[in-house]
C-alpha atoms as a PDB file:
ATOM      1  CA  UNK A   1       0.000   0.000   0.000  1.00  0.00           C
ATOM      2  CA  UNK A   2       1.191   3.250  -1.106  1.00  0.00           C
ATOM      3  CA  UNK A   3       2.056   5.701   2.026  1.00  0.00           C
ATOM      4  CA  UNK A   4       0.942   9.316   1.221  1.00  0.00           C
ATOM      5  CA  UNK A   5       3.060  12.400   2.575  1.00  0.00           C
ATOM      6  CA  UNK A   6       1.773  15.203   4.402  1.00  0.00           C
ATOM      7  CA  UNK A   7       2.617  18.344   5.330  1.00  0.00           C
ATOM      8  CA  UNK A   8       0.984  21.531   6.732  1.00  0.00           C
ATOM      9  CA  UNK A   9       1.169  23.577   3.712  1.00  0.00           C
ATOM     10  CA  UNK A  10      -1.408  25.437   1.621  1.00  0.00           C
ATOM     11  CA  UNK A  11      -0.547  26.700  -1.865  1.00  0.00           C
ATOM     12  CA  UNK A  12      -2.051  30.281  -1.237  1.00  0.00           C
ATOM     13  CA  UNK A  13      -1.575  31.839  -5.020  1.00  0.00           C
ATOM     14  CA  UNK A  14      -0.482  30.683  -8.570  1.00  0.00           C
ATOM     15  CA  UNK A  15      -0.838  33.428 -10.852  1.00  0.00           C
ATOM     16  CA  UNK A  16       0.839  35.558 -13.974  1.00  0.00           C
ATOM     17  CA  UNK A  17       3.989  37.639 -13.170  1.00  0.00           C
ATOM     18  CA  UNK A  18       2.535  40.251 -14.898  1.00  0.00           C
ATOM     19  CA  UNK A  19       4.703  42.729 -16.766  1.00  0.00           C
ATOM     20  CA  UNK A  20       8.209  40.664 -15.993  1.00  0.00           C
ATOM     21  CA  UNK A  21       8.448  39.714 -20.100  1.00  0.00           C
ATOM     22  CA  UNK A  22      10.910  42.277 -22.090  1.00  0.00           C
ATOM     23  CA  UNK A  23       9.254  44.781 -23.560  1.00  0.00           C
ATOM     24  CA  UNK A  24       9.750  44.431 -27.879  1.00  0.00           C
ATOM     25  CA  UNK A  25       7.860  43.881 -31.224  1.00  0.00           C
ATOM     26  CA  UNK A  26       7.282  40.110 -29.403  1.00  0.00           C
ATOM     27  CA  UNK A  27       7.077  40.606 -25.352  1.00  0.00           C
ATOM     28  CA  UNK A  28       8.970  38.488 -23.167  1.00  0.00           C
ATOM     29  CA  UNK A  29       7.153  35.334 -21.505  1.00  0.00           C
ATOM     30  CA  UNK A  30       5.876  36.850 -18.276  1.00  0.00           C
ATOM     31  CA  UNK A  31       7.179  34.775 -14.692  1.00  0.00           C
ATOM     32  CA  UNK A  32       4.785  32.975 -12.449  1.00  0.00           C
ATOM     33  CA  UNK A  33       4.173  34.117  -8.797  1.00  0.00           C
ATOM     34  CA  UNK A  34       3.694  31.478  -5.883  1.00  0.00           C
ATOM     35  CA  UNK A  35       2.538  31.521  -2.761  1.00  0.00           C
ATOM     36  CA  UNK A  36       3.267  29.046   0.118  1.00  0.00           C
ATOM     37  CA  UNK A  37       2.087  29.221   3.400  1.00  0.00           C
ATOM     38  CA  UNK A  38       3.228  27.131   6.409  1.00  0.00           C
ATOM     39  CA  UNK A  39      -0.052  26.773   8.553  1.00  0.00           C
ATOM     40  CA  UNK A  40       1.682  24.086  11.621  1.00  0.00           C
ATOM     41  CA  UNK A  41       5.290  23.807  13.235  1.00  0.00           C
ATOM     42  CA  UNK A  42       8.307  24.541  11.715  1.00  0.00           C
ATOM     43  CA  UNK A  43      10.257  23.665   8.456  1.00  0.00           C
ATOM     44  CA  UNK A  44      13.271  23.965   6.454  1.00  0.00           C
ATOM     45  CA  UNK A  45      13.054  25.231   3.042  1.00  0.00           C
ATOM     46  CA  UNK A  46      14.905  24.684   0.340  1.00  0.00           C
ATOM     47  CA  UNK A  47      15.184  27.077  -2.352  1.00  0.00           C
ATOM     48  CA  UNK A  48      16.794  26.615  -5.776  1.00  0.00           C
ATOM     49  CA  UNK A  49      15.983  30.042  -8.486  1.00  0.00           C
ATOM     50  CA  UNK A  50      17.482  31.069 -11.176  1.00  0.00           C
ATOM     51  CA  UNK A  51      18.000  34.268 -12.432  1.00  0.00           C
ATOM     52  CA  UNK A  52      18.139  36.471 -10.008  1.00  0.00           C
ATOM     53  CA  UNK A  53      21.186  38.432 -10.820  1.00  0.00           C
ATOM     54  CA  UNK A  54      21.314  38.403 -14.391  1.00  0.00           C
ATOM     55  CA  UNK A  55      17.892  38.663 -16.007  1.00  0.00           C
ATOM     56  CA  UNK A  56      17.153  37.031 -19.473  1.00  0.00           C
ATOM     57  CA  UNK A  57      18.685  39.698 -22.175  1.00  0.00           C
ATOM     58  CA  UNK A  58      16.142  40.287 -25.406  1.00  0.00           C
ATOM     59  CA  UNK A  59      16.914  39.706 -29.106  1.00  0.00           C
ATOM     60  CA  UNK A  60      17.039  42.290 -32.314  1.00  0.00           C
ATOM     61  CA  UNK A  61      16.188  45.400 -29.643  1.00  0.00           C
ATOM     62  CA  UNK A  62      14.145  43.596 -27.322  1.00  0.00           C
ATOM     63  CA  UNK A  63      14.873  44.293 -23.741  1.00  0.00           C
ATOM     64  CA  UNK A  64      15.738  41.804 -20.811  1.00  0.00           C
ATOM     65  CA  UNK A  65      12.565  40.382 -18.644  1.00  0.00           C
ATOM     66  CA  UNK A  66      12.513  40.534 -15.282  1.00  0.00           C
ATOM     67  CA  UNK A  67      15.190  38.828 -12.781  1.00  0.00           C
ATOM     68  CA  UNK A  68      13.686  36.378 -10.316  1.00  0.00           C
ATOM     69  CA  UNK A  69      13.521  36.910  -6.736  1.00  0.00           C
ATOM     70  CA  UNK A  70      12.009  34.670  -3.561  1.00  0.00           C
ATOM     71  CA  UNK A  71      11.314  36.086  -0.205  1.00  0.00           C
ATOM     72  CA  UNK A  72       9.873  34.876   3.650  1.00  0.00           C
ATOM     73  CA  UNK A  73       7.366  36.957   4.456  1.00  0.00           C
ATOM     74  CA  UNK A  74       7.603  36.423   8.358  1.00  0.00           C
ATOM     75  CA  UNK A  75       4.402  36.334  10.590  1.00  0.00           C
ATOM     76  CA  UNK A  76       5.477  38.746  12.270  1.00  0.00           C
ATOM     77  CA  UNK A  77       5.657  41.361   9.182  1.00  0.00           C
ATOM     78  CA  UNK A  78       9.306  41.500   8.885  1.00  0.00           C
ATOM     79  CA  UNK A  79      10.965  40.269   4.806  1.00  0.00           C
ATOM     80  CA  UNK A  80      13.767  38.002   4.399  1.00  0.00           C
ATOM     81  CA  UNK A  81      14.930  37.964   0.951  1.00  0.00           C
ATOM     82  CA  UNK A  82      16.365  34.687  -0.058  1.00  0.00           C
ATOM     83  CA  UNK A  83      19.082  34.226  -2.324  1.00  0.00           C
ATOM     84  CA  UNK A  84      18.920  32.076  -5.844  1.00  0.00           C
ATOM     85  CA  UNK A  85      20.123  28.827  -3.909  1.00  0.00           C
ATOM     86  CA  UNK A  86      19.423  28.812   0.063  1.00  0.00           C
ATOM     87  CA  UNK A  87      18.364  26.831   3.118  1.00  0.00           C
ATOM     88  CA  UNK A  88      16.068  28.770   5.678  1.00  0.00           C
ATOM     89  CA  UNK A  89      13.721  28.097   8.744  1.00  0.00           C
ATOM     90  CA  UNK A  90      10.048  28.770   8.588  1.00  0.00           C
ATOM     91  CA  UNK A  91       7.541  28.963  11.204  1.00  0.00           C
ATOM     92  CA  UNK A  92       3.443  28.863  11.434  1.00  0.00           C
ATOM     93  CA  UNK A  93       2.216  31.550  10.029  1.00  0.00           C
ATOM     94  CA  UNK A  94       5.179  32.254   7.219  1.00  0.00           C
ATOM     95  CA  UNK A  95       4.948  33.040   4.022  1.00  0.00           C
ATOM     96  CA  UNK A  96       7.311  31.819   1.262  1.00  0.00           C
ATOM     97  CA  UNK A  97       6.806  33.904  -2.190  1.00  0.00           C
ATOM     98  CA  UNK A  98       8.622  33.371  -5.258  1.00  0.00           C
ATOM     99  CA  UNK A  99       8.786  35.141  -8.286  1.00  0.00           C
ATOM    100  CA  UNK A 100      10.289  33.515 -11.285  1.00  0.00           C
ATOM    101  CA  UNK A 101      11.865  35.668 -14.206  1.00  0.00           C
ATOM    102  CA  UNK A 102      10.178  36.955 -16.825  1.00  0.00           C
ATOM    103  CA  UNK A 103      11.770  36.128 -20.422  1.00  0.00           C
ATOM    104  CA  UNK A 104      13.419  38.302 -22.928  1.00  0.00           C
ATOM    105  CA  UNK A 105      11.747  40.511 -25.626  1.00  0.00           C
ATOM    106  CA  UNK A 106      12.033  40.099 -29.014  1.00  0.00           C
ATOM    107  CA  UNK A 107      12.483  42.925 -31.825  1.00  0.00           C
ATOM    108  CA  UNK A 108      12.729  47.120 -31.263  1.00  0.00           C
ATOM    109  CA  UNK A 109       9.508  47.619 -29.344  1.00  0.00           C
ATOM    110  CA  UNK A 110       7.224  49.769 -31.641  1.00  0.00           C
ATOM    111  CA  UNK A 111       5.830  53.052 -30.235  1.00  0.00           C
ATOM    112  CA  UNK A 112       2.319  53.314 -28.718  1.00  0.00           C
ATOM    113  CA  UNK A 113      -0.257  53.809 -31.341  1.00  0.00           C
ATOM    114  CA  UNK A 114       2.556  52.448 -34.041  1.00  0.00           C
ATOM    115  CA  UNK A 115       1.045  50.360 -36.693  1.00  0.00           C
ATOM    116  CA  UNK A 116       2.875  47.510 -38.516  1.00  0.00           C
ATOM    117  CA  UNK A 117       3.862  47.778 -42.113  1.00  0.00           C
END
């Protein structure tokens, strides 16, 4: 019989990184945002990003995306950034949020209102 793991976690958000695609003719593929919130006891987390220094650069005028970034969002309301590989304690009640890069444009980006040839 198959054993099932459990742990106190609850994926809060999944969503869009909005805006974290290069601008250019062809935008950048926007980053993901998610959300992870210990609810019980204490953990270790283990984080592995990429990105976070150097974002992805654009192509024929298009401009980098977004770099990555991942943060604890303590219970208490204070921020610990984390860095692109790191180990950190959580408690009940943190927040772990991270924010993958957003990809490189593609192309001069035309001017508002510019129409194509």
């Amino acid at each position: 019989m198959a054993r099932i793991a459990q742990a106190p976690i609850r994926v809060e958000s999944v969503r869009l990184r909005r805006g974290s695609g290069g601008e250019g003719l062809h935008r950048g593929g926007d980053g993901v945002v998610r959300i992870y919130r210990l609810l019980d006891g204490e953990g270790l987390v283990s984080y592995r990003g990429e990105r976070h220094r150097t974002p992805a650069q654009g192509a024929a005028g298009g401009e980098p995306g977004a770099c990555g970034r991942a943060c604890l969002e303590r219970a208490d309301g204070s921020v610990e950034e984390l860095p692109a590989k790191a180990r950190a304690r959580w408690a009940a009640g943190d927040r772990l949020v991270i924010e993958t890069a957003g990809g490189g444009g593609w192309g001069k980006p035309r001017p508002r209102g510019a129409r194509l040839a």
